[in-house]
PDB file of N, CA and C in Angstrom:
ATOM      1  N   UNK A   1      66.799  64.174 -68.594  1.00  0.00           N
ATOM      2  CA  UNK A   1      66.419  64.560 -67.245  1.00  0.00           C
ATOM      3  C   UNK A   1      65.350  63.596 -66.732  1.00  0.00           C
ATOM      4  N   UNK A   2      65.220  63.063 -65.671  1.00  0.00           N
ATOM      5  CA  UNK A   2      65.023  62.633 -64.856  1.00  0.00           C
ATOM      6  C   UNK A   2      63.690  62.853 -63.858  1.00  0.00           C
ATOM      7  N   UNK A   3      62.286  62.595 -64.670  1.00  0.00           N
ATOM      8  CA  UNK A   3      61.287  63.247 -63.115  1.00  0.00           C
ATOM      9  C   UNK A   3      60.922  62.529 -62.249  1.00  0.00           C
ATOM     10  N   UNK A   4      60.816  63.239 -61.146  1.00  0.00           N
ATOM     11  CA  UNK A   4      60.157  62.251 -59.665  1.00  0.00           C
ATOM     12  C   UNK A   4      58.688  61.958 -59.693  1.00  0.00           C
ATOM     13  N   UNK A   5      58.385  60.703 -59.844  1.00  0.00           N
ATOM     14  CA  UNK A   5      56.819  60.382 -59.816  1.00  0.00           C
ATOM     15  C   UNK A   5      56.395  60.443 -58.572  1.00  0.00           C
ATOM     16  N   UNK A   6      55.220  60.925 -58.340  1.00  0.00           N
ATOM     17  CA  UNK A   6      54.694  61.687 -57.411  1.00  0.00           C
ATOM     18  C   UNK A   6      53.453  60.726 -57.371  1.00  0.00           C
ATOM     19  N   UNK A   7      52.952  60.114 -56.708  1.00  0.00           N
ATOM     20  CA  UNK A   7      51.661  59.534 -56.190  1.00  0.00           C
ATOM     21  C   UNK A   7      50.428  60.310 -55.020  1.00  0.00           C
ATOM     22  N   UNK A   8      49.764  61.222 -55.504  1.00  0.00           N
ATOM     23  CA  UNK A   8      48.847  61.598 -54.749  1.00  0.00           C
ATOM     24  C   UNK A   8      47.979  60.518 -53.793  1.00  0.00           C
ATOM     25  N   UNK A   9      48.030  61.005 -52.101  1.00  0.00           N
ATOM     26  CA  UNK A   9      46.705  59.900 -51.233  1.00  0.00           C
ATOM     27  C   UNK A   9      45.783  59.335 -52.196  1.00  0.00           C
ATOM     28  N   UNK A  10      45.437  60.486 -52.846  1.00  0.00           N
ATOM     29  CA  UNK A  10      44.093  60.084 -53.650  1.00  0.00           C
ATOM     30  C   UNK A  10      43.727  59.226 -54.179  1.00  0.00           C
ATOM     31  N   UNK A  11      44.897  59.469 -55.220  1.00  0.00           N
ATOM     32  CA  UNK A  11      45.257  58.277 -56.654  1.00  0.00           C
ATOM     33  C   UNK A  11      45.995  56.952 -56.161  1.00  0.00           C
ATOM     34  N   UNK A  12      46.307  56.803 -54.796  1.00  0.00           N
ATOM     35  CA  UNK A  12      46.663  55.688 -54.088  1.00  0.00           C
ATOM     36  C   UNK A  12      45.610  55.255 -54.085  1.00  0.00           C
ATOM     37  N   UNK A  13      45.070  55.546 -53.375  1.00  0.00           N
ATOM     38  CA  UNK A  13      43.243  55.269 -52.963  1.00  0.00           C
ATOM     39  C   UNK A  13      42.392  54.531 -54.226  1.00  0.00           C
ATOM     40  N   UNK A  14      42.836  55.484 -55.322  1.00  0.00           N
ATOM     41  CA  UNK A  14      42.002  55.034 -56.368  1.00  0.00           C
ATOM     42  C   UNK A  14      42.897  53.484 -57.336  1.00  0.00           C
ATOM     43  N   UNK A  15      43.739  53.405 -56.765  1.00  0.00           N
ATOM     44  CA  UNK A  15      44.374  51.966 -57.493  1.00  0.00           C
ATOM     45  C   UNK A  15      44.209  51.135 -56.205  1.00  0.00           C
ATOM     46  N   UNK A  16      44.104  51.104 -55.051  1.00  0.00           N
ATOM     47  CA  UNK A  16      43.514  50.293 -54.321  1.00  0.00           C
ATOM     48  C   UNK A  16      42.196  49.859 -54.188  1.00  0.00           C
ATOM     49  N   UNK A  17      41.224  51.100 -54.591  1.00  0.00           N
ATOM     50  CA  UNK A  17      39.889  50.230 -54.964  1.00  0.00           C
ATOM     51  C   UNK A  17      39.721  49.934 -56.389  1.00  0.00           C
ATOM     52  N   UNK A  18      40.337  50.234 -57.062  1.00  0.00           N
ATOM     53  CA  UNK A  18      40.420  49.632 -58.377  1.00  0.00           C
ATOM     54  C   UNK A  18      40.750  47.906 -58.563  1.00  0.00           C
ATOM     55  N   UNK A  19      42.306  47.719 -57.392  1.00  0.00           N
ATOM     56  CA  UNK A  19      42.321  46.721 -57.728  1.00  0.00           C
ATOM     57  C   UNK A  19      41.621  45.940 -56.709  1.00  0.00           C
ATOM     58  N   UNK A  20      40.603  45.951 -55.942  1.00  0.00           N
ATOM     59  CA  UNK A  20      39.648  45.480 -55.050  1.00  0.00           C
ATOM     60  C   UNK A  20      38.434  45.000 -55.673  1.00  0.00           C
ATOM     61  N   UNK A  21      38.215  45.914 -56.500  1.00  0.00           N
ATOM     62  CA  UNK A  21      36.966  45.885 -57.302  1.00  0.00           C
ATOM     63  C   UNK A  21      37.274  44.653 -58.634  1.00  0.00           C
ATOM     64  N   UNK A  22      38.696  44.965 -59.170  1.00  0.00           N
ATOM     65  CA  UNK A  22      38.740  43.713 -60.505  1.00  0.00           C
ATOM     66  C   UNK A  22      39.094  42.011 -59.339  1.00  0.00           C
ATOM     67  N   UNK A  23      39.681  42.362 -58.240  1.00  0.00           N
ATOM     68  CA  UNK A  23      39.876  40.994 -58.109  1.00  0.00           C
ATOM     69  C   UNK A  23      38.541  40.358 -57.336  1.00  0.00           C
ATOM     70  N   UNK A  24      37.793  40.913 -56.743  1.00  0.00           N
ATOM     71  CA  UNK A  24      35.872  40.891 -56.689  1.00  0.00           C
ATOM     72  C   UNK A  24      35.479  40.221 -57.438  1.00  0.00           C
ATOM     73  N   UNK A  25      35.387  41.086 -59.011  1.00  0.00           N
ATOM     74  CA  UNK A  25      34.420  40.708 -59.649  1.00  0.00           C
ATOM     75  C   UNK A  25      35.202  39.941 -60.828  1.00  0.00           C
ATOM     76  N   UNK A  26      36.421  39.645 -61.055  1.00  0.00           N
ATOM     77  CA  UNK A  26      37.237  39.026 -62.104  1.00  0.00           C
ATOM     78  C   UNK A  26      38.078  38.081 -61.059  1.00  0.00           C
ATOM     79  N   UNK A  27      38.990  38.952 -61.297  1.00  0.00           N
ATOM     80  CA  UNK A  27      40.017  37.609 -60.276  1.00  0.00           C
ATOM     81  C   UNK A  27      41.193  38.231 -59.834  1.00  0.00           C
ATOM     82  N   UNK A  28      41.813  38.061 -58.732  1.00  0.00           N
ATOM     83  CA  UNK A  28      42.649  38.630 -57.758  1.00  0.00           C
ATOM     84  C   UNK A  28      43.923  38.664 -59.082  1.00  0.00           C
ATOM     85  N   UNK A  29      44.153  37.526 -60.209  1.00  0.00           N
ATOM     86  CA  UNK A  29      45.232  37.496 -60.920  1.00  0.00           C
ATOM     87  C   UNK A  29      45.221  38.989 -61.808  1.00  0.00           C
ATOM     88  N   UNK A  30      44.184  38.732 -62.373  1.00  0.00           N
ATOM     89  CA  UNK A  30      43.760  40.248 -63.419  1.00  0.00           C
ATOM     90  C   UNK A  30      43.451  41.482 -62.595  1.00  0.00           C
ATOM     91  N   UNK A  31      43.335  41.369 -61.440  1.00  0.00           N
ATOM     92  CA  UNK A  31      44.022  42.587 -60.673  1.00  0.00           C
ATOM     93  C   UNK A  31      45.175  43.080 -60.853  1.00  0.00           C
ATOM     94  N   UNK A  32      45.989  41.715 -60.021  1.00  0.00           N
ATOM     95  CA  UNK A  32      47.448  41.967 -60.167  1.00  0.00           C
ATOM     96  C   UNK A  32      48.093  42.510 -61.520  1.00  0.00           C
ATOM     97  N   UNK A  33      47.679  42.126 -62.644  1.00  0.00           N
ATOM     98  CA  UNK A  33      48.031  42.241 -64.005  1.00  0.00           C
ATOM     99  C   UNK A  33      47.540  43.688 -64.595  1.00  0.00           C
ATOM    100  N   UNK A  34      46.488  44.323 -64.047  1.00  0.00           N
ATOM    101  CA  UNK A  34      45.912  45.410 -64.249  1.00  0.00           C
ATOM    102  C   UNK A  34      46.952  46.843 -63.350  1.00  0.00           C
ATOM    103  N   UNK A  35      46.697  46.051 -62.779  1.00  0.00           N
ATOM    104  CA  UNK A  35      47.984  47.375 -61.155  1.00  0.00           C
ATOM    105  C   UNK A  35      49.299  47.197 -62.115  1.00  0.00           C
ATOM    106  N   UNK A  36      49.999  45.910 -62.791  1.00  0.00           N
ATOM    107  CA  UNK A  36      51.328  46.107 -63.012  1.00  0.00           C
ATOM    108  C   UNK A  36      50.974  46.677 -64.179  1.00  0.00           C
ATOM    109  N   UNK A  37      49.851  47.036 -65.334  1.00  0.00           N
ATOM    110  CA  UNK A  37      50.211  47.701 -66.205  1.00  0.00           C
ATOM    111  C   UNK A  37      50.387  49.196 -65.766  1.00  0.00           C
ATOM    112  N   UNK A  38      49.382  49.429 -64.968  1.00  0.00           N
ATOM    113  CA  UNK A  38      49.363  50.890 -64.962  1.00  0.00           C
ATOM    114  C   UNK A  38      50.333  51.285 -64.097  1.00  0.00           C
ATOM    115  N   UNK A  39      50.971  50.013 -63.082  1.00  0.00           N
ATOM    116  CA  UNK A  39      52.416  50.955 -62.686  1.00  0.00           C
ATOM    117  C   UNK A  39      53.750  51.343 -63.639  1.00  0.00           C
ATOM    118  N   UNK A  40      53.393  50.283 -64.887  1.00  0.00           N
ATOM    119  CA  UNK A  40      54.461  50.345 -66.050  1.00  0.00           C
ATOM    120  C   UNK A  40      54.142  51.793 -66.642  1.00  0.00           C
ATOM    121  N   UNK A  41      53.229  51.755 -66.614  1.00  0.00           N
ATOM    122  CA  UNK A  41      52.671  53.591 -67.423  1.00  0.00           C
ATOM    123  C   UNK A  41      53.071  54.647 -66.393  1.00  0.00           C
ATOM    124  N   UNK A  42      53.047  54.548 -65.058  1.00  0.00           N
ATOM    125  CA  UNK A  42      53.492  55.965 -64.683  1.00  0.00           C
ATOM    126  C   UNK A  42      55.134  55.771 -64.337  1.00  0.00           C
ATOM    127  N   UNK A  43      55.661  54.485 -64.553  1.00  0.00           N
ATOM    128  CA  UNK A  43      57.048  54.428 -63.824  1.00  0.00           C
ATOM    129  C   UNK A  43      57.125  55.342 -65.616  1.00  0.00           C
ATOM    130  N   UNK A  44      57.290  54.970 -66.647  1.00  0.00           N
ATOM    131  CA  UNK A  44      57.811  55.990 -67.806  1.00  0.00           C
ATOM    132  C   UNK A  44      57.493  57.276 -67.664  1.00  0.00           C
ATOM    133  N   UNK A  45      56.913  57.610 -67.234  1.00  0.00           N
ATOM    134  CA  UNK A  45      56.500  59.277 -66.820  1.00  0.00           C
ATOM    135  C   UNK A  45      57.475  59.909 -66.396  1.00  0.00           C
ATOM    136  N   UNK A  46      58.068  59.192 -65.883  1.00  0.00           N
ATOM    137  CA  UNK A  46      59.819  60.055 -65.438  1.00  0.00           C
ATOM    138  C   UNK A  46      60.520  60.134 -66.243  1.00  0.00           C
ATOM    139  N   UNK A  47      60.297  59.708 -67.265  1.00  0.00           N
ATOM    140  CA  UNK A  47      61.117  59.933 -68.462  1.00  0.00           C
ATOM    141  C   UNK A  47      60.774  61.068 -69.261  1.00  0.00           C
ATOM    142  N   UNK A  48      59.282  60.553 -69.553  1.00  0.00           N
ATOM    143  CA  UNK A  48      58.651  61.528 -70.702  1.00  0.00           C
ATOM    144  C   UNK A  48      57.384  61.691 -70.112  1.00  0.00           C
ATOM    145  N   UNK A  49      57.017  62.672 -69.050  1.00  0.00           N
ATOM    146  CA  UNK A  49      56.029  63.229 -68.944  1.00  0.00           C
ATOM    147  C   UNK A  49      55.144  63.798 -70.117  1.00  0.00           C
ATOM    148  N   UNK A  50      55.829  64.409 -70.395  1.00  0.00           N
ATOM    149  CA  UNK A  50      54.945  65.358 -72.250  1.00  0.00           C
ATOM    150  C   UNK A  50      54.110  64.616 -72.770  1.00  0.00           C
ATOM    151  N   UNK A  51      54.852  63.488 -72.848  1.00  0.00           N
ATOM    152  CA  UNK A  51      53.685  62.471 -73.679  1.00  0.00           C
ATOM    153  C   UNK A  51      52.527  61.989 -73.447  1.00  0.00           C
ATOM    154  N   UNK A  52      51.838  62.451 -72.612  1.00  0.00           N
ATOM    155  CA  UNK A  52      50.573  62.565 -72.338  1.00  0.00           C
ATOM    156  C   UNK A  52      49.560  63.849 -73.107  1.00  0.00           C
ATOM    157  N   UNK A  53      48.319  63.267 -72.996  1.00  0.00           N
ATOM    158  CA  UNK A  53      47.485  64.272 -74.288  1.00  0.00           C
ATOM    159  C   UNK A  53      46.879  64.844 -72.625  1.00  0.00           C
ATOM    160  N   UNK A  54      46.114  66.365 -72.896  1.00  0.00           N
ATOM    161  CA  UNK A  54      45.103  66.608 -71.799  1.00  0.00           C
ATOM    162  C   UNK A  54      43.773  66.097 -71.937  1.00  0.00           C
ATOM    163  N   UNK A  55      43.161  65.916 -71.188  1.00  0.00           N
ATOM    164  CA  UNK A  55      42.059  64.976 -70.948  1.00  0.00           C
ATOM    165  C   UNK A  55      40.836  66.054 -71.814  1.00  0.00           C
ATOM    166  N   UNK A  56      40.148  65.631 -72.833  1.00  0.00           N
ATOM    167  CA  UNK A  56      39.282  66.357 -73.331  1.00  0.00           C
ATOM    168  C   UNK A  56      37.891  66.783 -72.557  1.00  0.00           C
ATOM    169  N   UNK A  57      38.050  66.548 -71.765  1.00  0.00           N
ATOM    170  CA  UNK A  57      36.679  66.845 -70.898  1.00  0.00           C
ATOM    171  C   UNK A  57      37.170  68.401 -70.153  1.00  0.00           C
ATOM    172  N   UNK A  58      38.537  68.207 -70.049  1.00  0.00           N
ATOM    173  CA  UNK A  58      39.056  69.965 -69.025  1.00  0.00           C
ATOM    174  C   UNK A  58      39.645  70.920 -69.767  1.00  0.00           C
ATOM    175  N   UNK A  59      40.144  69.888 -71.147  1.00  0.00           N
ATOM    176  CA  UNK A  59      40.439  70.997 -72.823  1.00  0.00           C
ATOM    177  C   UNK A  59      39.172  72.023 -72.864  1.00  0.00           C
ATOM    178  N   UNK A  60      37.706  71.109 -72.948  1.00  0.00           N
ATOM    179  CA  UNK A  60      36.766  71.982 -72.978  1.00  0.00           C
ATOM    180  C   UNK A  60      36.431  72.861 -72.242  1.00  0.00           C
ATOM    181  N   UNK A  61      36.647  72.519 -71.138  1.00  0.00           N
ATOM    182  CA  UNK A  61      36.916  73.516 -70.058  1.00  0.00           C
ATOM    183  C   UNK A  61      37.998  74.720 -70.123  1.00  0.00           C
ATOM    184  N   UNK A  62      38.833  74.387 -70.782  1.00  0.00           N
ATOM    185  CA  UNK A  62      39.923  75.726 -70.698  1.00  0.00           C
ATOM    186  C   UNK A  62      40.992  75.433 -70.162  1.00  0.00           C
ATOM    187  N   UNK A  63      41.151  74.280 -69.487  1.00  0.00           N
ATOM    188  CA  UNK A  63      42.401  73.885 -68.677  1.00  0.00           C
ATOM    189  C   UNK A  63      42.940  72.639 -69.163  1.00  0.00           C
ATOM    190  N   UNK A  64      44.079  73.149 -69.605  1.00  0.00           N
ATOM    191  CA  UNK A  64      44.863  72.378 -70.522  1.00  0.00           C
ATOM    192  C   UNK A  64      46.557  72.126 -68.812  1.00  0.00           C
ATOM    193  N   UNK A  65      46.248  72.405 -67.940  1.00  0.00           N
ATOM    194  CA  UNK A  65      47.582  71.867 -66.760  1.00  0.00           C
ATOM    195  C   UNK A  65      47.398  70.369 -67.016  1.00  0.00           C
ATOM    196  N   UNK A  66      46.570  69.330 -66.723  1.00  0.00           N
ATOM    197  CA  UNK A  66      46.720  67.753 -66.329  1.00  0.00           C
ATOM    198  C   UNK A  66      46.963  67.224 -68.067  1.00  0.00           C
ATOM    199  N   UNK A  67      47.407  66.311 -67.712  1.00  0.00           N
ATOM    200  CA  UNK A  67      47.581  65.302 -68.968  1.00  0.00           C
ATOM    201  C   UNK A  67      47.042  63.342 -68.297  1.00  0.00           C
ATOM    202  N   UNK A  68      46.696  62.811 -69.296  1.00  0.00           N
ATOM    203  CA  UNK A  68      46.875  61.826 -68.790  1.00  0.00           C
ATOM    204  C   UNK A  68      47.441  60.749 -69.753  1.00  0.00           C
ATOM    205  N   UNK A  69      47.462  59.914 -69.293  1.00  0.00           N
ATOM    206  CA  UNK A  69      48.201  58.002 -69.963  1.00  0.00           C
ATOM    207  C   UNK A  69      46.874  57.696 -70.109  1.00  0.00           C
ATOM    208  N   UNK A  70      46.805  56.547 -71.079  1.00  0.00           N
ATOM    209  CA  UNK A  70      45.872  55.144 -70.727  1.00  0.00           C
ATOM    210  C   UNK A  70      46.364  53.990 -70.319  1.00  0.00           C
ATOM    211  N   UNK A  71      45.991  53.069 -69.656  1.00  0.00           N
ATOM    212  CA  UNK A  71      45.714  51.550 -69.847  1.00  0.00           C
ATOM    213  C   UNK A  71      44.119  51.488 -70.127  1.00  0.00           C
ATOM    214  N   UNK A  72      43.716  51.400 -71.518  1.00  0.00           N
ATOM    215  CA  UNK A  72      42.768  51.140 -71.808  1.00  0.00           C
ATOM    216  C   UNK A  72      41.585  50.309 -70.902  1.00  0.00           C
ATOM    217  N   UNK A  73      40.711  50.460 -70.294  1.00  0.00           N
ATOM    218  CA  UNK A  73      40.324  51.755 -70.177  1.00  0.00           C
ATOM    219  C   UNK A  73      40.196  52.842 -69.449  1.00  0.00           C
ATOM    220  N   UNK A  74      41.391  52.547 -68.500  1.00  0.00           N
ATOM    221  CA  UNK A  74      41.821  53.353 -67.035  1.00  0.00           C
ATOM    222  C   UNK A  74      42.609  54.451 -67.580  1.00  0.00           C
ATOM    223  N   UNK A  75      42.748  55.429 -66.857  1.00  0.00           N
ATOM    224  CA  UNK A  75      43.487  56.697 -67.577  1.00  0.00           C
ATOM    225  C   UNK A  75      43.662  57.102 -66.392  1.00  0.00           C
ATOM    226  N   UNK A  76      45.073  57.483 -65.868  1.00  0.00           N
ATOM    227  CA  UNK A  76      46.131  58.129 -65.035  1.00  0.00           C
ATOM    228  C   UNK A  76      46.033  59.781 -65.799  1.00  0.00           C
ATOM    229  N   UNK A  77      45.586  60.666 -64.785  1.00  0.00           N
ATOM    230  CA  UNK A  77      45.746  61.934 -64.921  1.00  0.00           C
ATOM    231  C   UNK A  77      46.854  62.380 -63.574  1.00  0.00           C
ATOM    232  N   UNK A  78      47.358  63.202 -64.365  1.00  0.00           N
ATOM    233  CA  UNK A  78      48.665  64.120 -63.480  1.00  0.00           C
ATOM    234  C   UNK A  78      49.056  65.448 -64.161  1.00  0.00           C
ATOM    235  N   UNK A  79      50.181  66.105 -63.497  1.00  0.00           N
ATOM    236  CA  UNK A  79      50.449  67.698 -63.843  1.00  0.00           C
ATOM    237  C   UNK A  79      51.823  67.443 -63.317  1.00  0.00           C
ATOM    238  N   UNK A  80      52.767  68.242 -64.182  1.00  0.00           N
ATOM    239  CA  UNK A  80      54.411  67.681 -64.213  1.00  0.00           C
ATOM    240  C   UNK A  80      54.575  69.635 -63.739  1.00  0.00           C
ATOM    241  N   UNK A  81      55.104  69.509 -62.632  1.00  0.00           N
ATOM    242  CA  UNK A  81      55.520  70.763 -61.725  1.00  0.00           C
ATOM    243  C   UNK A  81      57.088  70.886 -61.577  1.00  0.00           C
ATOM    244  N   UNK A  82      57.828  71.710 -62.277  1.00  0.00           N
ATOM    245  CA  UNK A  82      59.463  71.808 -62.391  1.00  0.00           C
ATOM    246  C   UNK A  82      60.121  70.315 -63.049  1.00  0.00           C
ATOM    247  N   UNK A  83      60.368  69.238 -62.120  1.00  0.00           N
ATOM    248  CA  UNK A  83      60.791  67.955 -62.041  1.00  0.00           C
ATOM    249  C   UNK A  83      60.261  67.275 -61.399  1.00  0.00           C
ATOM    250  N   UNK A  84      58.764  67.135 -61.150  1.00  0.00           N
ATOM    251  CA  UNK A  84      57.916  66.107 -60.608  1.00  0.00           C
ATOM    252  C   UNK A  84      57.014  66.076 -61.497  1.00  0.00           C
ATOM    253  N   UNK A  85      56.498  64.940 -61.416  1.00  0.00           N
ATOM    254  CA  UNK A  85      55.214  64.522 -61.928  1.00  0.00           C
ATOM    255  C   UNK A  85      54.544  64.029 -60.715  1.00  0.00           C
ATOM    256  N   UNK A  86      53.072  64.847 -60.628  1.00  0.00           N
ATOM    257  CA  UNK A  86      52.081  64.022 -59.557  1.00  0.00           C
ATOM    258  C   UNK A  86      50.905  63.622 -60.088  1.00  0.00           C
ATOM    259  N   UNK A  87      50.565  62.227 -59.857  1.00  0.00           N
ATOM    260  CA  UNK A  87      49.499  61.456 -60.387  1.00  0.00           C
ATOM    261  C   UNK A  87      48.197  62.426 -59.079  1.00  0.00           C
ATOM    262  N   UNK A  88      47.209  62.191 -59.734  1.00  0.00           N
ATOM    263  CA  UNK A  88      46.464  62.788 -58.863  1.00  0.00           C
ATOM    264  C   UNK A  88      45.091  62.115 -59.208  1.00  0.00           C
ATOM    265  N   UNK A  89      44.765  61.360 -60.108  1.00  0.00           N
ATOM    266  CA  UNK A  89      43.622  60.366 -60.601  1.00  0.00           C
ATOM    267  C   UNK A  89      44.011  59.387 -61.269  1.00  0.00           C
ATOM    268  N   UNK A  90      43.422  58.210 -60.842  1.00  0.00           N
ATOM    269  CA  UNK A  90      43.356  57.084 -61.884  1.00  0.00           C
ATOM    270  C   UNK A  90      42.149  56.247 -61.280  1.00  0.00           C
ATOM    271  N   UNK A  91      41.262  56.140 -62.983  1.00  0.00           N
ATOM    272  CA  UNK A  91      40.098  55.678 -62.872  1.00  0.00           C
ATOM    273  C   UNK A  91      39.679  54.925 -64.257  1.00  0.00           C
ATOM    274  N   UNK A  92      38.770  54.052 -64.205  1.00  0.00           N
ATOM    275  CA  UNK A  92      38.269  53.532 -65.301  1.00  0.00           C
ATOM    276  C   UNK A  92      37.692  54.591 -66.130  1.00  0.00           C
ATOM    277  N   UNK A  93      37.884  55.058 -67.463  1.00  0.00           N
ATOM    278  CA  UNK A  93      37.013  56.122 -67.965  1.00  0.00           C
ATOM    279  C   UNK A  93      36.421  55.768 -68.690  1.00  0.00           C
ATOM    280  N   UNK A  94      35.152  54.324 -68.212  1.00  0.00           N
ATOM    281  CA  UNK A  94      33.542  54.298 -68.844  1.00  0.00           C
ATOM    282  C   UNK A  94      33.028  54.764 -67.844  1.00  0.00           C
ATOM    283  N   UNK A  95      33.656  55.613 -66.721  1.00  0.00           N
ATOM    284  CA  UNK A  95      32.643  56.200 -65.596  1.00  0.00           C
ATOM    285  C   UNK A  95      32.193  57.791 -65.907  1.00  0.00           C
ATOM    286  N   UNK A  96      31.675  58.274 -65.386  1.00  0.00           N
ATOM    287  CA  UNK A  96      31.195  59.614 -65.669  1.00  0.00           C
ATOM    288  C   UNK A  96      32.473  60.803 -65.678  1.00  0.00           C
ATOM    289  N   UNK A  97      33.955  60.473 -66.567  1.00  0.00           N
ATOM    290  CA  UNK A  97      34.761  60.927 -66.184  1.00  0.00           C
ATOM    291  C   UNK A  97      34.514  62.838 -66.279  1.00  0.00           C
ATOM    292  N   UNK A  98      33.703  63.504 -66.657  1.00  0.00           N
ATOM    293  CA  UNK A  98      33.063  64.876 -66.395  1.00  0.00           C
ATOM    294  C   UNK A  98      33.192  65.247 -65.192  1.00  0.00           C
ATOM    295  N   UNK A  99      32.279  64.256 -64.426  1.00  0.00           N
ATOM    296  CA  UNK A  99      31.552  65.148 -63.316  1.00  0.00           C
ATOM    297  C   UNK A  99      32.842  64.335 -62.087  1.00  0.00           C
ATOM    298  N   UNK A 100      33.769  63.143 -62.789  1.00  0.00           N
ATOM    299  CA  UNK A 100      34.624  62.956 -61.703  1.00  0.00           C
ATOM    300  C   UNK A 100      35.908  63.494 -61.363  1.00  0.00           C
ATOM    301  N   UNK A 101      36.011  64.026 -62.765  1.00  0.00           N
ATOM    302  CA  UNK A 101      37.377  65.694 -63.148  1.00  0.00           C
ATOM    303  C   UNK A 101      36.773  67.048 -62.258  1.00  0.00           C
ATOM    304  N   UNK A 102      35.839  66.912 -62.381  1.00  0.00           N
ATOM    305  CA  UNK A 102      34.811  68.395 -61.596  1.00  0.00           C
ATOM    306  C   UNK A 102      35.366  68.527 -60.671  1.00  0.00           C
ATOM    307  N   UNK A 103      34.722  66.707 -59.641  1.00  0.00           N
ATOM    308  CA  UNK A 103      34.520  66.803 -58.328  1.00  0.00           C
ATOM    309  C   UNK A 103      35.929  67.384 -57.816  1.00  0.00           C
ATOM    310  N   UNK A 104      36.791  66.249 -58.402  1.00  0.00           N
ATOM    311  CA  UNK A 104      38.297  65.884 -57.863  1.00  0.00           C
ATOM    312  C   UNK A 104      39.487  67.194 -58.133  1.00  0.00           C
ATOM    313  N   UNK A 105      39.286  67.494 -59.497  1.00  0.00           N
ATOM    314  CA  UNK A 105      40.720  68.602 -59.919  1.00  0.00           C
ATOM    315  C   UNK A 105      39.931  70.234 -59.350  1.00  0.00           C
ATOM    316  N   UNK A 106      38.297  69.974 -59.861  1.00  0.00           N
ATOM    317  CA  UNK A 106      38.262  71.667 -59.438  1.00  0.00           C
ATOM    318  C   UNK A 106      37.347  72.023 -58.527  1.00  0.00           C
ATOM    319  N   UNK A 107      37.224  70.941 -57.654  1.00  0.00           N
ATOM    320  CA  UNK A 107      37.076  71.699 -55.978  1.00  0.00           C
ATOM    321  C   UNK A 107      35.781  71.751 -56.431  1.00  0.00           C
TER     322      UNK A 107
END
């Protein structure tokens, strides 16, 4: 079976300043190279959603719904609803990923 990857505004948002920020301060190439890994990681998600672990920061919390991927050290969080998968974060996680799961998944 077959899932529909789902791209949240958000998580648009957040791979556009992502790749703003590496081609800034690295180089517009290792941007490009950074965006095509992590589009390689959620295009498989339609395959095998499951295979994502839940993010231990919302385990502790009690909420085991999101899972995410890595591209080391960016991590794509999403929640697979019937036959979709919707990305709903992707961020570098040497950032305060706690208080940026807080802000973003619980309101």
């Amino acid at each position: 079976m077959a899932y529909q990857v789902n791209i949240t505004r958000r998580a648009a948002d957040d791979l556009q300043k992502l790749h703003t920020y590496i081609a800034e301060r690295d180089s517009p190439e290792r941007a490009g190279y950074v965006l095509d890994q992590i589009s390689s990681i959620v295009e498989r998600l339609s395959e095998l959603p499951e295979r994502g672990t839940v993010p231990r920061e919302l385990a502790a919390l009690g909420i085991h719904e999101f899972r995410e991927v890595f591209f080391k050290p960016y991590r794509v969080i999403y929640y697979v609803e019937g036959n979709a998968v919707f990305i709903v974060l992707i961020a570098d996680g040497r950032r305060d990923m706690q208080s940026l799961l807080q802000r973003r998944l619980l309101g």
